[in-house]
C-alpha atoms as a PDB file:
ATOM      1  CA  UNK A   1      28.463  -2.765 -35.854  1.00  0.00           C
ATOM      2  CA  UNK A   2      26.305  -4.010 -32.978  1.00  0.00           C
ATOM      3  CA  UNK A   3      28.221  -6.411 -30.706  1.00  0.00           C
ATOM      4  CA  UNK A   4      26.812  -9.153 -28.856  1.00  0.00           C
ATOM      5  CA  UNK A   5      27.882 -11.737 -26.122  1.00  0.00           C
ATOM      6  CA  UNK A   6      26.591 -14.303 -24.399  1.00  0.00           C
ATOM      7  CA  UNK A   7      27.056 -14.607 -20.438  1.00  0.00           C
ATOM      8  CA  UNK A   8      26.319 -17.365 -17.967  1.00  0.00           C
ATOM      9  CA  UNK A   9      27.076 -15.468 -14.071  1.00  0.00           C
ATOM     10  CA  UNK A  10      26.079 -12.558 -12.494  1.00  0.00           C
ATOM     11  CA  UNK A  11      30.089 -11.303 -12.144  1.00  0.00           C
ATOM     12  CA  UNK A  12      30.023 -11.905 -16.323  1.00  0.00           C
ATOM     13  CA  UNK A  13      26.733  -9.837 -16.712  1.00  0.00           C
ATOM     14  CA  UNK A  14      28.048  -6.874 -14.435  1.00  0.00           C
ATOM     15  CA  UNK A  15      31.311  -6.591 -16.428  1.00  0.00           C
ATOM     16  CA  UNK A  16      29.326  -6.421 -19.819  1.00  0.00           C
ATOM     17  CA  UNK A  17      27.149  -4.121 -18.417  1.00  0.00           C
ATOM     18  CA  UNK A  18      29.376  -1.655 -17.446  1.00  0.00           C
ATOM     19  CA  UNK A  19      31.394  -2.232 -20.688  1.00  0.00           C
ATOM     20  CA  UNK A  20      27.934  -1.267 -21.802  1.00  0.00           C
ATOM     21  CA  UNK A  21      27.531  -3.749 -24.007  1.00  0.00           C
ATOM     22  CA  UNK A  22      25.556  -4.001 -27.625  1.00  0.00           C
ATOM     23  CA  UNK A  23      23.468  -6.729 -27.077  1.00  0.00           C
ATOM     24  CA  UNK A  24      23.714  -8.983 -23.917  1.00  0.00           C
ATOM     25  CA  UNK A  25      22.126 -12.471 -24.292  1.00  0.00           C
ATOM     26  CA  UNK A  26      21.067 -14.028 -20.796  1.00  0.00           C
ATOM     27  CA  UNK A  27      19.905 -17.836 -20.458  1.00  0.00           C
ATOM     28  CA  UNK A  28      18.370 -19.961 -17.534  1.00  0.00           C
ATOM     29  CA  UNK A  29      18.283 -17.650 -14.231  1.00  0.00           C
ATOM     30  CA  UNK A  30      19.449 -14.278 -15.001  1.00  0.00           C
ATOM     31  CA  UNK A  31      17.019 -14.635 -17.923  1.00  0.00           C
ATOM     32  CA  UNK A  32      14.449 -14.701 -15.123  1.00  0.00           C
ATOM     33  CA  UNK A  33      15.826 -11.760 -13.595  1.00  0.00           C
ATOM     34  CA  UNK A  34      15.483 -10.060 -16.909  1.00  0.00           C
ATOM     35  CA  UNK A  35      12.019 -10.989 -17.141  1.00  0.00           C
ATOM     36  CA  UNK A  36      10.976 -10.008 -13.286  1.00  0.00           C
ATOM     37  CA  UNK A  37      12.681  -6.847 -13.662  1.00  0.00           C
ATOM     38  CA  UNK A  38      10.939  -6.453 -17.198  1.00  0.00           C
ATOM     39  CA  UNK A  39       7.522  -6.366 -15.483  1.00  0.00           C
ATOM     40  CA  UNK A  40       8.604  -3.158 -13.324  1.00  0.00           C
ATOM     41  CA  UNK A  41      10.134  -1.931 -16.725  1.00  0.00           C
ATOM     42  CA  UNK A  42       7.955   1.292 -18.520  1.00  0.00           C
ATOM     43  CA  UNK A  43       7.890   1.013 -22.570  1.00  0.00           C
ATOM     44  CA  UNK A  44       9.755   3.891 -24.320  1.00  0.00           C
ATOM     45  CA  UNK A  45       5.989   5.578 -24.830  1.00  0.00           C
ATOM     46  CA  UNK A  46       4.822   5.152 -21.306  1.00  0.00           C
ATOM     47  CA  UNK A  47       7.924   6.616 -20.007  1.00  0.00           C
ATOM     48  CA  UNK A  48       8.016   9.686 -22.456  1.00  0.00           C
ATOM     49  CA  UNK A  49       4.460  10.699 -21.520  1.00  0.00           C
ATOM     50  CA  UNK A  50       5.086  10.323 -17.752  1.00  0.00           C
ATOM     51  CA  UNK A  51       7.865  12.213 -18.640  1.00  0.00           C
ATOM     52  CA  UNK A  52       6.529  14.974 -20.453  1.00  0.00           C
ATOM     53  CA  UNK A  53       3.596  14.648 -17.644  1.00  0.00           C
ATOM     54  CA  UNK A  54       5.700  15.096 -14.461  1.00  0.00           C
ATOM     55  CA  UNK A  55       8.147  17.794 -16.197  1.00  0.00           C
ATOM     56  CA  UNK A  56      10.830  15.017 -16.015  1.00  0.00           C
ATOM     57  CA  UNK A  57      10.454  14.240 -12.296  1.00  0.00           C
ATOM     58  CA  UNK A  58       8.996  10.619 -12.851  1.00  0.00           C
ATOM     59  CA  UNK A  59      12.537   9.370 -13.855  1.00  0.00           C
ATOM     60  CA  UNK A  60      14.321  10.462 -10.670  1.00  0.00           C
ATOM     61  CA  UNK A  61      11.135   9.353  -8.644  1.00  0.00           C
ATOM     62  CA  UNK A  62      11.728   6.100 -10.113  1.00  0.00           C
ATOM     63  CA  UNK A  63      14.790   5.538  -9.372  1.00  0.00           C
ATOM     64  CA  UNK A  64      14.417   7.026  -5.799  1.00  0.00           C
ATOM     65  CA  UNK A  65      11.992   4.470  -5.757  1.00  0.00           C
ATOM     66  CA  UNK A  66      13.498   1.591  -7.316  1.00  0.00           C
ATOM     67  CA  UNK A  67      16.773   1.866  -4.551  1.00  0.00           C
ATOM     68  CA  UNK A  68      14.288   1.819  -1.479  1.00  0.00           C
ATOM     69  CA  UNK A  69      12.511  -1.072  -2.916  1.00  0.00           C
ATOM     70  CA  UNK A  70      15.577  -3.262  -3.701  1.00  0.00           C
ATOM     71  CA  UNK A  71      17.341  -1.928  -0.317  1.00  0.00           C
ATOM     72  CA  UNK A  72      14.372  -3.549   1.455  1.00  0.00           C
ATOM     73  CA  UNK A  73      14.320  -7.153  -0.194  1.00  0.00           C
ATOM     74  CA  UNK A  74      17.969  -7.358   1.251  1.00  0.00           C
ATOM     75  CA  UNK A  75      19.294  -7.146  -2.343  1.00  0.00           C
ATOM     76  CA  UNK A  76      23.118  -7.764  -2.524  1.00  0.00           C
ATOM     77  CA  UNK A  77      25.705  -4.401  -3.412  1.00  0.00           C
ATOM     78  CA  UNK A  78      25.858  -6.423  -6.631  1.00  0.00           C
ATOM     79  CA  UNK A  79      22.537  -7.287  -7.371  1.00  0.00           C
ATOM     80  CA  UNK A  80      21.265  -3.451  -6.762  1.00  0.00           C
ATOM     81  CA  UNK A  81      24.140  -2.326  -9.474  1.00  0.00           C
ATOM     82  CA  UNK A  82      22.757  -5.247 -11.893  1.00  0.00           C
ATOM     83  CA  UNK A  83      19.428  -3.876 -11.242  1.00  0.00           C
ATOM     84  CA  UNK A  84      20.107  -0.266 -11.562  1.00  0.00           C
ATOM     85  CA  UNK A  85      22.173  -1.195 -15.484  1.00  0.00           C
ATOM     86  CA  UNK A  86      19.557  -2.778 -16.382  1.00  0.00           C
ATOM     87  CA  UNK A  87      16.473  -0.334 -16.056  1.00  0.00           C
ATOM     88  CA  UNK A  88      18.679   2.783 -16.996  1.00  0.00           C
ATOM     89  CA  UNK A  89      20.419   1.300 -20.162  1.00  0.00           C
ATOM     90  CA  UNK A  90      18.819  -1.385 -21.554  1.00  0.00           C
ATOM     91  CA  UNK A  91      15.704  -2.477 -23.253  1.00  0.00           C
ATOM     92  CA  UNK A  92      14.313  -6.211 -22.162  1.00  0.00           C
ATOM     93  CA  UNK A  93      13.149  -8.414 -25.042  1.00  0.00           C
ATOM     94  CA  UNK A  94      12.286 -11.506 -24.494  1.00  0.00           C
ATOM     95  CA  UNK A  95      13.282 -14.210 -27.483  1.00  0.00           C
ATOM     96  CA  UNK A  96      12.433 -17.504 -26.197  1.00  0.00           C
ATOM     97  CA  UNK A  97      11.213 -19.633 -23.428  1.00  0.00           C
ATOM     98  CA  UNK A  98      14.210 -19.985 -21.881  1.00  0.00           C
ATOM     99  CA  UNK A  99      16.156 -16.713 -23.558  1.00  0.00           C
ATOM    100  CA  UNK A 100      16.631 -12.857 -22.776  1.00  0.00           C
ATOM    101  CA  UNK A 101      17.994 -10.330 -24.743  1.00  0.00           C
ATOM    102  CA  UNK A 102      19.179  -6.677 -23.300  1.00  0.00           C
ATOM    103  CA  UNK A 103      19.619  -4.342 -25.923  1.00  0.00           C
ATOM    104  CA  UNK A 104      21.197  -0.602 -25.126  1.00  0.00           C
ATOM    105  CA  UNK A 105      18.078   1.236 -25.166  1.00  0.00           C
ATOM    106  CA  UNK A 106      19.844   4.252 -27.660  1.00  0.00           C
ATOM    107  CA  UNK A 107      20.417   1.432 -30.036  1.00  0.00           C
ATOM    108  CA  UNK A 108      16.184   1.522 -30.429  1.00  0.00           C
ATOM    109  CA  UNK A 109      16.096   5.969 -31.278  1.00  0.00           C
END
């Protein structure tokens, strides 16, 4: 059974990601979020040939990479650990103008 909720604040969307939450359903600006952070997102086949390509060292690259780049837009303590969730558990689909959907990317294999 695949559970979903709905949140509305950054302090909601932290708790159901470390709860690590089903299905997460995001509205107005942390659906924006979702979508910016989408854009630096790799699909499951681009990351599994840079994997296979790099012998596995494109995913700690990345996220060597992804914690200098947030440290240097003066990203919050909470807003790194939102960021971090997101790209390591979740899969970004967009549903709607105005609606995000996170999905726990072993959910998708």
């Amino acid at each position: 059974m695949v559970t979903t909720v709905h949140v509305y604040n950054q302090t909601e969307l932290l708790q159901a990601l470390k709860k690590q939450i089903d299905q997460i359903i995001l509205t107005d600006e942390l659906a924006q979020l979702a979508r910016e952070l989408s854009n630096q997102q790799l699909t499951s086949t681009e990351r599994l040939g840079t994997d296979l390509g790099s012998g596995g060292m494109s995913s700690l690259t990345e996220h060597i990479l992804n914690r200098v780049f947030h440290s240097y837009q003066g990203a919050t303590k909470e807003e790194t650990q939102l960021n971090e969730r997101i790209h390591v558990l979740y899969n970004i689909q967009t549903l709607d103008n105005e609606t995000v959907m996170l999905r726990l990317k072993q959910l998708d294999y």
